[in-house]
PDB file of N, CA and C in Angstrom:
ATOM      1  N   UNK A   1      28.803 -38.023   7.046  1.00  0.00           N
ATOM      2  CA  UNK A   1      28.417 -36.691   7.455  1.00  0.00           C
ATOM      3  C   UNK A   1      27.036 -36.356   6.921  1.00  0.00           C
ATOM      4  N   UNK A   2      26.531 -35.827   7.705  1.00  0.00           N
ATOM      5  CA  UNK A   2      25.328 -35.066   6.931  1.00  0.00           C
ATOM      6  C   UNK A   2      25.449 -33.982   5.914  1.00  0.00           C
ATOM      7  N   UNK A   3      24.328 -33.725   4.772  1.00  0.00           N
ATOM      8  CA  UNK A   3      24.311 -33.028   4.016  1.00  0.00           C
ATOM      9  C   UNK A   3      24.113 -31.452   4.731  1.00  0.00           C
ATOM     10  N   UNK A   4      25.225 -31.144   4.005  1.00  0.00           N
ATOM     11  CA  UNK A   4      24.373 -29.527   4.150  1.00  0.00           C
ATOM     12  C   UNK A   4      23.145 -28.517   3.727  1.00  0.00           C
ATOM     13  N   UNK A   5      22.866 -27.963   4.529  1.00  0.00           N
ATOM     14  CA  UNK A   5      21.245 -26.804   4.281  1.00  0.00           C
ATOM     15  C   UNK A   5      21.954 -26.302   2.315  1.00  0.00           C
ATOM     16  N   UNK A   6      20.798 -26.243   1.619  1.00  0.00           N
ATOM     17  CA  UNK A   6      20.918 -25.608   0.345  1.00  0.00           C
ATOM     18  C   UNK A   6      20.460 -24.190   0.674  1.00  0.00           C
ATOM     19  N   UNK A   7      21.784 -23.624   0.009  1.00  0.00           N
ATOM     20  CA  UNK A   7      21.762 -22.823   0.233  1.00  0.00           C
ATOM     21  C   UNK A   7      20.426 -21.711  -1.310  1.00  0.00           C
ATOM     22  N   UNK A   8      19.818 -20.620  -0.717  1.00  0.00           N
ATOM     23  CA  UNK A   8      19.043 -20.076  -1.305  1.00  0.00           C
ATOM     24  C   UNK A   8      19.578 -19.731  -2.943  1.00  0.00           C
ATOM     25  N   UNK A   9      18.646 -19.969  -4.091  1.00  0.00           N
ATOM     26  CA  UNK A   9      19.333 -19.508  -5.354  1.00  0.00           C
ATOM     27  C   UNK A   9      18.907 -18.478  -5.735  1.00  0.00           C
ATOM     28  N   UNK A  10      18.819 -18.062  -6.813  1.00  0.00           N
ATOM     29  CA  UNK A  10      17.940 -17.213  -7.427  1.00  0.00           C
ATOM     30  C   UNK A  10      16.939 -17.134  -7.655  1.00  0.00           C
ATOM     31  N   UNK A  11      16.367 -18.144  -8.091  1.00  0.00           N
ATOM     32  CA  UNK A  11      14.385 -18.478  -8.244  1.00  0.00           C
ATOM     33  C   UNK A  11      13.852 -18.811  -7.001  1.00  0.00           C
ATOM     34  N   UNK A  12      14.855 -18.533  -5.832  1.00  0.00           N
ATOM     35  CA  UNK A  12      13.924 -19.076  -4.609  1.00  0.00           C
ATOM     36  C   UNK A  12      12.770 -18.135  -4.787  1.00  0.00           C
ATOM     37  N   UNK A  13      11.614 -18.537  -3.836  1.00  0.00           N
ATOM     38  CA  UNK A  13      10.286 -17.625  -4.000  1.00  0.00           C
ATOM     39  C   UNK A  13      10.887 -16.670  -2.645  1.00  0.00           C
ATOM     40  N   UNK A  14      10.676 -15.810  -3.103  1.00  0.00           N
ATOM     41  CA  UNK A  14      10.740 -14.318  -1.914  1.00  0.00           C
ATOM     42  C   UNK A  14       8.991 -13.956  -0.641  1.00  0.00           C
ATOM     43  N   UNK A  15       8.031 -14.830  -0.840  1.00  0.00           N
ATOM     44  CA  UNK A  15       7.172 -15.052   0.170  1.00  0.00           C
ATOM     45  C   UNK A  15       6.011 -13.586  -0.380  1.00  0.00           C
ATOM     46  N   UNK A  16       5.282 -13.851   0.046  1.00  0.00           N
ATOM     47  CA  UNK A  16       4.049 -12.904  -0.364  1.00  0.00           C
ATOM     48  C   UNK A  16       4.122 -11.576   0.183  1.00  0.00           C
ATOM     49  N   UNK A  17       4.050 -10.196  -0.796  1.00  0.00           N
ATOM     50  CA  UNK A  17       4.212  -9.474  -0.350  1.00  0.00           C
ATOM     51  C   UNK A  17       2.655  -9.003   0.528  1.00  0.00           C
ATOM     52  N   UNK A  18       3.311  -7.635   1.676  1.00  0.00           N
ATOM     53  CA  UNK A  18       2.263  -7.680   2.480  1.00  0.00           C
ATOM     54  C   UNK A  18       1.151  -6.550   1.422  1.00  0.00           C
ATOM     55  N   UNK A  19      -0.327  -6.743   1.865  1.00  0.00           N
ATOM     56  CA  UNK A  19      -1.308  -6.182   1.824  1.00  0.00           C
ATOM     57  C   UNK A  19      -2.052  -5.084   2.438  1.00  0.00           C
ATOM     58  N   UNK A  20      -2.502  -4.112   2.077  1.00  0.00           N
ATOM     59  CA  UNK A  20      -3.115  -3.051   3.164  1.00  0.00           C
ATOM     60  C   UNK A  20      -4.714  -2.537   2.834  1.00  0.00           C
ATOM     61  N   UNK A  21      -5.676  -2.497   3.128  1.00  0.00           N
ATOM     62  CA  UNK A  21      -6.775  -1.604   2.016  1.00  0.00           C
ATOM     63  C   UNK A  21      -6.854  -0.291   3.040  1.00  0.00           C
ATOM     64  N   UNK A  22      -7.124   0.648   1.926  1.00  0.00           N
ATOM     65  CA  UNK A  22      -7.250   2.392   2.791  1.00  0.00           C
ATOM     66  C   UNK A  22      -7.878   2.925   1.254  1.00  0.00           C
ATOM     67  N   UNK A  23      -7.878   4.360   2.046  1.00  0.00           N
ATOM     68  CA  UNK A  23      -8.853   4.914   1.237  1.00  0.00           C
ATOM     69  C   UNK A  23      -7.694   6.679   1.151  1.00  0.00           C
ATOM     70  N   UNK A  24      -8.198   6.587  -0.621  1.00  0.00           N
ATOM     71  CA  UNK A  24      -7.166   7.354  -0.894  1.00  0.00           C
ATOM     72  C   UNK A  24      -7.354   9.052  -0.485  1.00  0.00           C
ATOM     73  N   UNK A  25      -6.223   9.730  -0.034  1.00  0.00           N
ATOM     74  CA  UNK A  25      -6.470  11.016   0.549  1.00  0.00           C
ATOM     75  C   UNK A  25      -5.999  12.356  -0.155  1.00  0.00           C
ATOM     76  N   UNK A  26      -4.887  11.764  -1.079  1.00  0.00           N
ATOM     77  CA  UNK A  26      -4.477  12.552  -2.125  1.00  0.00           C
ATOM     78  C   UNK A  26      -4.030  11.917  -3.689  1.00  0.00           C
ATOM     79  N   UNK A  27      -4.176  12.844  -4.714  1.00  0.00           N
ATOM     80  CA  UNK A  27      -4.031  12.345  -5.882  1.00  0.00           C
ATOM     81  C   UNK A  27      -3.548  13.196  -6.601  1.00  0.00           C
ATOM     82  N   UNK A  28      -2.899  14.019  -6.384  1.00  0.00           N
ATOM     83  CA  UNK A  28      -2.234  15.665  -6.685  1.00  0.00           C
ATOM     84  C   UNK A  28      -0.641  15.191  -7.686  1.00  0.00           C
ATOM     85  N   UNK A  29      -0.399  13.886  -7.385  1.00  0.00           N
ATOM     86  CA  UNK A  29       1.135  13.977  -8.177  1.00  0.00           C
ATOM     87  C   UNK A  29       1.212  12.940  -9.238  1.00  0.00           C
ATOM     88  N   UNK A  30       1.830  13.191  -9.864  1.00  0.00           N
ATOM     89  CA  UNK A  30       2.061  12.176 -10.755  1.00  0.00           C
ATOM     90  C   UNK A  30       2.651  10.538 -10.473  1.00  0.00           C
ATOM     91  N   UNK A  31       1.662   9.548 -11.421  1.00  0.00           N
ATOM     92  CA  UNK A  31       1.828   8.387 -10.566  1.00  0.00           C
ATOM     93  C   UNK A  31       2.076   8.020  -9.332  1.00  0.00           C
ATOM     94  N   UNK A  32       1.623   9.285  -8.707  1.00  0.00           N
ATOM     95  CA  UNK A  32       1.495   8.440  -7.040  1.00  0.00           C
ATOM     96  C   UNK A  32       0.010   8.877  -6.362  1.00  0.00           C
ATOM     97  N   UNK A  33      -0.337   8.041  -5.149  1.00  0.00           N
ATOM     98  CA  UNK A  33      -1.461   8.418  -4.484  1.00  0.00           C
ATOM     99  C   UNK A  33      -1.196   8.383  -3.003  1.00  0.00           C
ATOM    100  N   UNK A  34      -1.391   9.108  -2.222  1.00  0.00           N
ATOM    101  CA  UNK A  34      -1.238   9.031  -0.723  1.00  0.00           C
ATOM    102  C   UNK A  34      -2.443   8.323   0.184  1.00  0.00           C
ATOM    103  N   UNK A  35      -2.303   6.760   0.412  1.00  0.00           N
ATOM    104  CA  UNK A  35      -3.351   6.113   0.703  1.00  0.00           C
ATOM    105  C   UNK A  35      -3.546   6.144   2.190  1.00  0.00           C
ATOM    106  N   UNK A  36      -4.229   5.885   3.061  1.00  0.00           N
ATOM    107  CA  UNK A  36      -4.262   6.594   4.778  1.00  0.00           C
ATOM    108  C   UNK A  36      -5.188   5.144   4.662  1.00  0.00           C
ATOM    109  N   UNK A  37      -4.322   4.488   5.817  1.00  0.00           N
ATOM    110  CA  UNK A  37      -4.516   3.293   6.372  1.00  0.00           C
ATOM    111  C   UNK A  37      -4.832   3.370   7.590  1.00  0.00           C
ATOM    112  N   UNK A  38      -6.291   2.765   8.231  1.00  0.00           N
ATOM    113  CA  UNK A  38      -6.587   2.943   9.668  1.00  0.00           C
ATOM    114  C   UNK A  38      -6.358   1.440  10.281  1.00  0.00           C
ATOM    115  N   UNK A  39      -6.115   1.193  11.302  1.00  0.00           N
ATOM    116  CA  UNK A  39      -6.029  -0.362  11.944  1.00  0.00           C
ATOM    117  C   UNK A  39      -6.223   0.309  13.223  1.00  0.00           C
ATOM    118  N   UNK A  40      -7.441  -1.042  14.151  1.00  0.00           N
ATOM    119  CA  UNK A  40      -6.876  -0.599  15.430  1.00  0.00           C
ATOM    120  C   UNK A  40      -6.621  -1.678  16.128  1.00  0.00           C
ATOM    121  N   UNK A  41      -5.904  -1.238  17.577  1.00  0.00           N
ATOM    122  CA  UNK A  41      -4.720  -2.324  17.892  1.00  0.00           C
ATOM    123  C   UNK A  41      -5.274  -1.039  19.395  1.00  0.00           C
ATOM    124  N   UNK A  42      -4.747  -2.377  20.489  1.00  0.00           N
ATOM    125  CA  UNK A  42      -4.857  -2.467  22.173  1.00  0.00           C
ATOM    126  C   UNK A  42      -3.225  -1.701  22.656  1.00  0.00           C
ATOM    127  N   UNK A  43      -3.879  -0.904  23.181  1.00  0.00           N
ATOM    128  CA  UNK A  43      -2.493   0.066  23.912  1.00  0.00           C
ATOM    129  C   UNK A  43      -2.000  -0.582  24.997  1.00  0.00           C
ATOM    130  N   UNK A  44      -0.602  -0.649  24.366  1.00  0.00           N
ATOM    131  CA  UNK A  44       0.179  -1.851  24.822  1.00  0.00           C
ATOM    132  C   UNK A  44       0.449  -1.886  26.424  1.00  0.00           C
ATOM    133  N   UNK A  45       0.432  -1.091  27.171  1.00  0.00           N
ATOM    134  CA  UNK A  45       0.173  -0.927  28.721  1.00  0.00           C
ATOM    135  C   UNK A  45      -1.072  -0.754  29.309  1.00  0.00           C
ATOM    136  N   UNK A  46      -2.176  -0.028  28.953  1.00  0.00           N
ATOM    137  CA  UNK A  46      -3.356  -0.127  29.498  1.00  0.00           C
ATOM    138  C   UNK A  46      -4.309  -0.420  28.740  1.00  0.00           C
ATOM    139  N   UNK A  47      -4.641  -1.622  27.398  1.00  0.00           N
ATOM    140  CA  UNK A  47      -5.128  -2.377  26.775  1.00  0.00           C
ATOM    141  C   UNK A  47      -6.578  -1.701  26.173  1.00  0.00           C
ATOM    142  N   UNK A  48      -6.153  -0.219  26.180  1.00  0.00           N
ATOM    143  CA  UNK A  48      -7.501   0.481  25.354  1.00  0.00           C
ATOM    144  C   UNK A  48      -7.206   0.285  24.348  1.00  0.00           C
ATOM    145  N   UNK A  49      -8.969   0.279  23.230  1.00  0.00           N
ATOM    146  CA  UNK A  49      -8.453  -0.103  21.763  1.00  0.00           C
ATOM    147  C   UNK A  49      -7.991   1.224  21.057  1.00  0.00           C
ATOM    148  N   UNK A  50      -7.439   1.721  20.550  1.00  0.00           N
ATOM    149  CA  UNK A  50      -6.956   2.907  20.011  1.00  0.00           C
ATOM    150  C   UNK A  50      -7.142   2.497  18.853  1.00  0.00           C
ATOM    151  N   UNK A  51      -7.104   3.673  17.583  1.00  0.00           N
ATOM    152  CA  UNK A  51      -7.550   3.372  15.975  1.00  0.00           C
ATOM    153  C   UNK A  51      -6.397   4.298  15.539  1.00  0.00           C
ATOM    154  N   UNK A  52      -5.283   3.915  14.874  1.00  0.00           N
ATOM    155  CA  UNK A  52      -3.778   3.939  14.477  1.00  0.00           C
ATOM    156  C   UNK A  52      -3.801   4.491  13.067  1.00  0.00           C
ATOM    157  N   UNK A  53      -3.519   5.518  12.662  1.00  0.00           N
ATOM    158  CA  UNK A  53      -3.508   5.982  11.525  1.00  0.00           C
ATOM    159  C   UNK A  53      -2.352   6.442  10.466  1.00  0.00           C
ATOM    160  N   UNK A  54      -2.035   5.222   9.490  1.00  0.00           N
ATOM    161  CA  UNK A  54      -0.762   5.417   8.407  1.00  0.00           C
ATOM    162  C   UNK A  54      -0.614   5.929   7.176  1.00  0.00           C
ATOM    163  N   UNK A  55       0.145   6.732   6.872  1.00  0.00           N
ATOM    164  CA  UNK A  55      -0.343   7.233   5.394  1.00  0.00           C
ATOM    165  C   UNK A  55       0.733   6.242   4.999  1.00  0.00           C
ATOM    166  N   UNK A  56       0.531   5.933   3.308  1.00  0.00           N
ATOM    167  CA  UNK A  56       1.814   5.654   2.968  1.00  0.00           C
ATOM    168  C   UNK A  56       1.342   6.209   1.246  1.00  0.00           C
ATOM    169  N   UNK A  57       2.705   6.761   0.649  1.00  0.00           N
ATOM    170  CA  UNK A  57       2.771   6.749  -0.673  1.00  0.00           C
ATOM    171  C   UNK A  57       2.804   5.558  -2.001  1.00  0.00           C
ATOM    172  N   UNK A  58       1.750   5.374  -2.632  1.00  0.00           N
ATOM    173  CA  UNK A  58       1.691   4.535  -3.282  1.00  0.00           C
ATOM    174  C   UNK A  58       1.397   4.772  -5.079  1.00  0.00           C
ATOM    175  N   UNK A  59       2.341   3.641  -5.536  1.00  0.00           N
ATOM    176  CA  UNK A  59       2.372   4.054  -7.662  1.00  0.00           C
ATOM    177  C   UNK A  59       1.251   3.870  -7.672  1.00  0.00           C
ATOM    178  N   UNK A  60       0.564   4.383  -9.366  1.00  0.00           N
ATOM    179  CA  UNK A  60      -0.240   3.998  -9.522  1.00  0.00           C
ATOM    180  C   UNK A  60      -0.051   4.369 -11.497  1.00  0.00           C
ATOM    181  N   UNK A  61       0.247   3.390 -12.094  1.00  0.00           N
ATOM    182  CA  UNK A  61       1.110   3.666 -13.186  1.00  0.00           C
ATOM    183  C   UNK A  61      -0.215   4.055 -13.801  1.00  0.00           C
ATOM    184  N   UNK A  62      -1.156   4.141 -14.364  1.00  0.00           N
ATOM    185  CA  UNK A  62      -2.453   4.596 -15.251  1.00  0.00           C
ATOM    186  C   UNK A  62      -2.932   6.081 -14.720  1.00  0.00           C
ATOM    187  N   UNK A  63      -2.363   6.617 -13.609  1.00  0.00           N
ATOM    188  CA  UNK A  63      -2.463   8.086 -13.095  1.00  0.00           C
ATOM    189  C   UNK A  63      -1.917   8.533 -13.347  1.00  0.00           C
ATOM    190  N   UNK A  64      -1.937   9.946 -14.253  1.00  0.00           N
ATOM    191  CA  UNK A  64      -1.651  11.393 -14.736  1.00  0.00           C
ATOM    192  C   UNK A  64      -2.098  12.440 -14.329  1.00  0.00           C
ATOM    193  N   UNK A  65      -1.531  12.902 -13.587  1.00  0.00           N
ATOM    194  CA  UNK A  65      -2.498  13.726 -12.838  1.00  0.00           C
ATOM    195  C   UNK A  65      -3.281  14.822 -13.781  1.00  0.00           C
ATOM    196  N   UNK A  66      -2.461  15.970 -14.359  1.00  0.00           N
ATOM    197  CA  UNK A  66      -3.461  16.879 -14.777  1.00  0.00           C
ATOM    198  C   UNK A  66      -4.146  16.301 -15.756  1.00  0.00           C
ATOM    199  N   UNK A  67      -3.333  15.110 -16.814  1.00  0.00           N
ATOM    200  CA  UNK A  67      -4.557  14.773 -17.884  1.00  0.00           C
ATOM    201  C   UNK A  67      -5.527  13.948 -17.808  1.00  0.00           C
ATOM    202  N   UNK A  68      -4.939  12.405 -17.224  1.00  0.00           N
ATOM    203  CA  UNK A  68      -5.563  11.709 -17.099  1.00  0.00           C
ATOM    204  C   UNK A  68      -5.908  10.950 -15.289  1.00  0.00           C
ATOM    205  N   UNK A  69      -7.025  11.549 -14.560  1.00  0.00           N
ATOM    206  CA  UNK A  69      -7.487  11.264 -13.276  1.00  0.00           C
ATOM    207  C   UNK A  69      -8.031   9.844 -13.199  1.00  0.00           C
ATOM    208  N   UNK A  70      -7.397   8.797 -12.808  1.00  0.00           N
ATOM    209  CA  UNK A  70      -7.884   7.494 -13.126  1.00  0.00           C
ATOM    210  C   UNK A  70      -8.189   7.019 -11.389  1.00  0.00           C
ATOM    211  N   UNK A  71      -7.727   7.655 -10.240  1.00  0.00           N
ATOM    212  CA  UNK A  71      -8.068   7.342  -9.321  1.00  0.00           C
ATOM    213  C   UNK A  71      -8.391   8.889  -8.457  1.00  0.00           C
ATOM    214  N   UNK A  72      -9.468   8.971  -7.741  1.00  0.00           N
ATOM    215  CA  UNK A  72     -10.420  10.190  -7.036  1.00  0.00           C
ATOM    216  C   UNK A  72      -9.702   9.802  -5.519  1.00  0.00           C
ATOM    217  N   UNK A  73     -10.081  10.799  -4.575  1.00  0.00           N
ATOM    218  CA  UNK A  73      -9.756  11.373  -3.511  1.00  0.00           C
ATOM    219  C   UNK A  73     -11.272  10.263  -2.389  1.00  0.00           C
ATOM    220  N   UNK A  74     -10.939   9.589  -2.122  1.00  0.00           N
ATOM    221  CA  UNK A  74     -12.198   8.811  -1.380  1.00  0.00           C
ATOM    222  C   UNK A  74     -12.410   7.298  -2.097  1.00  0.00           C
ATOM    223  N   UNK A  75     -11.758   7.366  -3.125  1.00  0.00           N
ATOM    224  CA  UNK A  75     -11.877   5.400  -3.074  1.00  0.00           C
ATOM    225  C   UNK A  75     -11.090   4.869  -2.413  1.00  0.00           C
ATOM    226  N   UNK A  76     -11.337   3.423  -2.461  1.00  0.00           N
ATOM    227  CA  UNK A  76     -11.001   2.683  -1.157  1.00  0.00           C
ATOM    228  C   UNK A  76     -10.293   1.600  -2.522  1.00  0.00           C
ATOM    229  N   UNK A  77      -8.993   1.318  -1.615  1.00  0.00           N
ATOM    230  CA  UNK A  77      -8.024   0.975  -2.709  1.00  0.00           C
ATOM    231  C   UNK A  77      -7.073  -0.343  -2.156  1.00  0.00           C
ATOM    232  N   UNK A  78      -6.384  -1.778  -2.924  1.00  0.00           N
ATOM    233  CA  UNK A  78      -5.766  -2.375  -2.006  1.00  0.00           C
ATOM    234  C   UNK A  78      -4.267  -1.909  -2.497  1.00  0.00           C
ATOM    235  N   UNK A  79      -3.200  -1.697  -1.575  1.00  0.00           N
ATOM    236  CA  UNK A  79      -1.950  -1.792  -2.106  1.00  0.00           C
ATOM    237  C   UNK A  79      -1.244  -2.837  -1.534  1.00  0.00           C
ATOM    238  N   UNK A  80      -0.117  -2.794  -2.056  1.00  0.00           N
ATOM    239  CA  UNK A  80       0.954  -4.314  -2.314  1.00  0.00           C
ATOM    240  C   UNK A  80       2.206  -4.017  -1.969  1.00  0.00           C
ATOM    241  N   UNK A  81       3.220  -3.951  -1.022  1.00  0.00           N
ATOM    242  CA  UNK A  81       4.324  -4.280  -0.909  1.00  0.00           C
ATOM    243  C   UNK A  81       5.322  -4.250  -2.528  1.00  0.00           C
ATOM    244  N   UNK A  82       6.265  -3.336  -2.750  1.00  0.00           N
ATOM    245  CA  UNK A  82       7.157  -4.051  -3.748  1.00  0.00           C
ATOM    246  C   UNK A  82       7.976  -2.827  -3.386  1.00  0.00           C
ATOM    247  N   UNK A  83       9.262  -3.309  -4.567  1.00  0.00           N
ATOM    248  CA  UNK A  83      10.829  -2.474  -4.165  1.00  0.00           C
ATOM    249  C   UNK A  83      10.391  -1.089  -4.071  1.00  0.00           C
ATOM    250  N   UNK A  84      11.570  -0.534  -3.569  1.00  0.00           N
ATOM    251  CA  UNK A  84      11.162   0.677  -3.512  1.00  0.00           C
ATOM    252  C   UNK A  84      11.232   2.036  -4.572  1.00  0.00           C
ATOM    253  N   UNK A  85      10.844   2.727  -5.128  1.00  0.00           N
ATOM    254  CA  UNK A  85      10.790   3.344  -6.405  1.00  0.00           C
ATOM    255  C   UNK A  85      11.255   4.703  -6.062  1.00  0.00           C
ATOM    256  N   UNK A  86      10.862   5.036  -5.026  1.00  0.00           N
ATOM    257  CA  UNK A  86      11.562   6.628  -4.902  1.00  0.00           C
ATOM    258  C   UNK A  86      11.763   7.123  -3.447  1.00  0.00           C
ATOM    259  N   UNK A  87      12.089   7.687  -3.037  1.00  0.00           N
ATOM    260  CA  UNK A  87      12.391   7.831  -1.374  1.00  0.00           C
ATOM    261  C   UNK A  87      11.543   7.189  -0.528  1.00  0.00           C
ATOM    262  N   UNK A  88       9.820   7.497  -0.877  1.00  0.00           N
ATOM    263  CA  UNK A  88       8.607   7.373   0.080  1.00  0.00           C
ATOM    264  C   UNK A  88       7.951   6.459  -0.067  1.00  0.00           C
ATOM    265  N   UNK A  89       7.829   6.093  -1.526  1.00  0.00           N
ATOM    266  CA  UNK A  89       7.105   5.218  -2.529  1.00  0.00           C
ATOM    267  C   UNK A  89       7.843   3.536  -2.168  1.00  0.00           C
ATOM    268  N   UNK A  90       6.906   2.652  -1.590  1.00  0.00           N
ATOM    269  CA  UNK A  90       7.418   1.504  -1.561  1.00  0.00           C
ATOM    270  C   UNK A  90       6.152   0.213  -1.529  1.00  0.00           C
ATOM    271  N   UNK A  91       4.511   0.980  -1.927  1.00  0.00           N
ATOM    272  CA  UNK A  91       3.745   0.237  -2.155  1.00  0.00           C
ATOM    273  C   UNK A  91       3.033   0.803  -3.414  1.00  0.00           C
ATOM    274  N   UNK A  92       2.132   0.132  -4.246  1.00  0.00           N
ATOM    275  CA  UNK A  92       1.646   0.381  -5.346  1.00  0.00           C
ATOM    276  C   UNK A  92       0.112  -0.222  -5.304  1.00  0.00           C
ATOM    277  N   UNK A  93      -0.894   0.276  -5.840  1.00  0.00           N
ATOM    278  CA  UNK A  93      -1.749   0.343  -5.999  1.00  0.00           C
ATOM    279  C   UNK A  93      -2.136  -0.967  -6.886  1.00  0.00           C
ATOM    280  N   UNK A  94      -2.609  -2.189  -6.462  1.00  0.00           N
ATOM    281  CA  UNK A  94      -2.807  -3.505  -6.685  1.00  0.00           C
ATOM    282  C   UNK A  94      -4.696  -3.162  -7.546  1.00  0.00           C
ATOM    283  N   UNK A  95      -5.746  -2.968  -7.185  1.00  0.00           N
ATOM    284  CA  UNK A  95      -6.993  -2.893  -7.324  1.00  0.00           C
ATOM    285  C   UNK A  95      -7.518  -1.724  -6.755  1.00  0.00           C
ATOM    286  N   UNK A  96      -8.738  -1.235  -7.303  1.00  0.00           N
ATOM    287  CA  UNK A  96      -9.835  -0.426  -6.661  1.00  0.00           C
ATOM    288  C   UNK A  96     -10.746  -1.205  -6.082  1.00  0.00           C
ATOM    289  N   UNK A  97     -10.892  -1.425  -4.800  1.00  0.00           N
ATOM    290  CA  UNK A  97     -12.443  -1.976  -4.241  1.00  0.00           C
ATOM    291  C   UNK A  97     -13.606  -1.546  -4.316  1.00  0.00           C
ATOM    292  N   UNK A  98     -13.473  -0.280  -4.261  1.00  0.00           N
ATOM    293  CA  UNK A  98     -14.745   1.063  -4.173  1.00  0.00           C
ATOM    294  C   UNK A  98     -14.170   2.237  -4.474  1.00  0.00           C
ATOM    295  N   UNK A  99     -15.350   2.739  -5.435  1.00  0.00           N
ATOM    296  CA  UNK A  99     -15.136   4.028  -5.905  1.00  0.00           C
ATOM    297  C   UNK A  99     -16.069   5.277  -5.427  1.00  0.00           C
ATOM    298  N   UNK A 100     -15.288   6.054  -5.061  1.00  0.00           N
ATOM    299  CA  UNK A 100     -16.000   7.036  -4.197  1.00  0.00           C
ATOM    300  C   UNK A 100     -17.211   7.716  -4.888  1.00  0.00           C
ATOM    301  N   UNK A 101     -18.600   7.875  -4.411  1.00  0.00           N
ATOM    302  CA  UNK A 101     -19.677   8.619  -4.869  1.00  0.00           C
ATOM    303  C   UNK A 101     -19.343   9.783  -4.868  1.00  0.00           C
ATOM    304  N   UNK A 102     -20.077  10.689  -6.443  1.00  0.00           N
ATOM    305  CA  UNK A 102     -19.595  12.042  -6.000  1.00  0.00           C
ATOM    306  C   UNK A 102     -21.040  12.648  -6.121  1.00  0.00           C
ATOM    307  N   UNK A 103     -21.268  14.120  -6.050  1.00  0.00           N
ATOM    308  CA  UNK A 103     -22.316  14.329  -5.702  1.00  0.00           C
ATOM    309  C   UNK A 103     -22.242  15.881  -6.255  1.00  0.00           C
TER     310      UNK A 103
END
């Protein structure tokens, strides 16, 4: 007989989580940031390019809001895929790419 498929263990690798870069739109709460993700993508019946706009809530464990402001309203930020932490919250704040000029 042939061997059977092994079945998955515990240390299997779980595959790379996904990636997004956006630029942050709010910073009002504690450890979190509301990052607004643009992509654009061809409308799926009459193949105009349209520009698709996602917010998503993301950690950001070194943010305090009233004391300590470690990320501003206009940097451009990558987040990361991981479990989910609170109802909304299911990506986290991986790097800053750019930090917003202020003036």
């Amino acid at each position: 007989m042939a061997e059977a498929t092994a079945t998955p263990t515990a240390n299997a690798e779980r595959g790379r989580p996904k990636t997004r870069i956006g630029i942050i739109t709010s910073n009002k709460m504690m450890k979190t940031v509301v990052v607004t993700v643009h992509r654009r993508a061809a409308h799926a019946q009459y193949g105009k390019i349209q520009t698709l706009r996602v917010k998503f809530k993301a950690h950001a464990e070194d943010h305090e809001y009233p004391k300590k402001i470690t990320l501003n309203e206009g940097d451009k930020v990558l987040i990361s895929e991981t479990r989910p932490m609170s109802k909304d919250k299911r990506w986290r704040v991986t790097k800053v790419l750019e930090r917003a000029t202020r003036v």
